[in-house]
Every structure is written in structure tokens, then in C-alpha cells.
Protein backbone atom coordinates (compact mmCIF):
# COMPACT_ATOMS: atom_id res chain seq x y z
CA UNK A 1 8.13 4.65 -12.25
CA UNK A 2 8.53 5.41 -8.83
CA UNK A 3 8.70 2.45 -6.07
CA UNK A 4 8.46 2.90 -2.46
CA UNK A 5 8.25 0.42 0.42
CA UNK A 6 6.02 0.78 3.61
CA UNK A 7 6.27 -0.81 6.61
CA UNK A 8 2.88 -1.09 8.08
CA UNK A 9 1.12 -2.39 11.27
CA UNK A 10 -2.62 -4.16 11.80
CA UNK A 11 -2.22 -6.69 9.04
CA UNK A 12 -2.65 -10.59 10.03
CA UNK A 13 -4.32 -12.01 7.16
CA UNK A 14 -4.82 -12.68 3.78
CA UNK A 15 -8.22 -10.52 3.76
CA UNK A 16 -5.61 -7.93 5.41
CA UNK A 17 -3.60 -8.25 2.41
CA UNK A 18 -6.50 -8.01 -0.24
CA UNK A 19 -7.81 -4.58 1.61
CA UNK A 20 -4.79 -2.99 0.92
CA UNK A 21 -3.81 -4.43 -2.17
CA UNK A 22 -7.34 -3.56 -3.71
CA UNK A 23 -7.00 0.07 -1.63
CA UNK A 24 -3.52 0.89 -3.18
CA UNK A 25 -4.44 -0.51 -6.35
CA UNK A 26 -8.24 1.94 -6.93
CA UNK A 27 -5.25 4.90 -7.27
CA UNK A 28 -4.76 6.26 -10.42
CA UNK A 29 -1.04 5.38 -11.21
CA UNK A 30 -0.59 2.64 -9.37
CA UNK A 31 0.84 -0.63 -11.46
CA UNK A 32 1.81 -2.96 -8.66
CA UNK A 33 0.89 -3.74 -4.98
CA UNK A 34 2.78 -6.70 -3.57
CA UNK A 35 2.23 -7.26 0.20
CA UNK A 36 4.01 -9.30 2.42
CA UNK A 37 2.00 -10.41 5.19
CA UNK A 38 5.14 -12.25 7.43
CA UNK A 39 7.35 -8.83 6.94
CA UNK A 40 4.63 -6.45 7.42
CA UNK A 41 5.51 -4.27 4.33
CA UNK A 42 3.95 -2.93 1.11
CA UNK A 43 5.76 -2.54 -1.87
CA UNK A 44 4.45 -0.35 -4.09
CA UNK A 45 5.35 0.82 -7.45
CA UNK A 46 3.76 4.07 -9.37
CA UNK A 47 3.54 7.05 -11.55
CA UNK A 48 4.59 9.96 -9.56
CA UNK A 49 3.43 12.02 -12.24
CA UNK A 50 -0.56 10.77 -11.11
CA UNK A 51 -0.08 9.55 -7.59
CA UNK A 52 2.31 9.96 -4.54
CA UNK A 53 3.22 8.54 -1.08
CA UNK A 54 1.04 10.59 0.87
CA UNK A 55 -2.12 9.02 -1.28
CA UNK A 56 -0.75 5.92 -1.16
CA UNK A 57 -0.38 5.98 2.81
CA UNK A 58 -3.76 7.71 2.89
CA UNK A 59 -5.41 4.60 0.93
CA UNK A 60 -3.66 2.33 3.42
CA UNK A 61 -4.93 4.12 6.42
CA UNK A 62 -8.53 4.14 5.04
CA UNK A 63 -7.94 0.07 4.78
CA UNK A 64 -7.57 0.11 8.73
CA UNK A 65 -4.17 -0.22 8.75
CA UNK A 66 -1.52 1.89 10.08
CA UNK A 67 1.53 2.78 8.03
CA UNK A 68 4.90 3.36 10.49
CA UNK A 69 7.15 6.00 9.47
């Protein structure tokens, strides 16, 4: 398993939270989203074998969010 932590921008509730959560978590290979809304960062651990950080940042741009490199 592979985790990775984003920092990312736009989020200011907890409906911000479950967009991402739930748009991390449709990839195949994900196993855990954890969000923390007062830090502004995603924590995400996966499979690199069936995802990777480009789909991952993908999925949280398609939430409306904007991940900061």
C-alpha cells in the first residue's frame, strides 16, 4: 500500500469533505480517505498496482476542489 497526502484548496465543509471522500473512494484501489477539513489535506492510502496520484488528484478536481502542488 501506497499513502500519499494532498494538500488541497476549496473545502469548508463537511459536504466538502463527503465529495471528496466519496470521489477518492469510487477508485478502484483505494482503501482509505481521511480528510481533514481544519488542515486542508487528504490522506489517502492505495494500491499503486490499480490506482495512482494523478487519478486520485483527478477525482479530487472533478469534486470542485483544487489540489496544490
Amino acid at each position: 500500500m501506497t499513502t500519499a497526502v494532498l494538500s488541497v484548496s476549496g473545502m469548508s465543509c463537511q459536504h466538502c469533505v463527503m465529495r471528496v471522500k466519496n470521489g477518492v473512494s469510487a477508485l478502484d484501489g483505494v482503501t482509505s480517505v481521511q480528510v481533514d477539513l481544519a488542515a486542508q489535506t487528504v490522506a489517502v492510502e492505495f494500491d499503486a498496482q490499480k490506482t495512482d496520484l494523478p487519478a486520485i488528484k483527478a477525482a479530487i478536481a472533478d469534486a470542485g476542489y483544487t489540489v496544490n502542488e
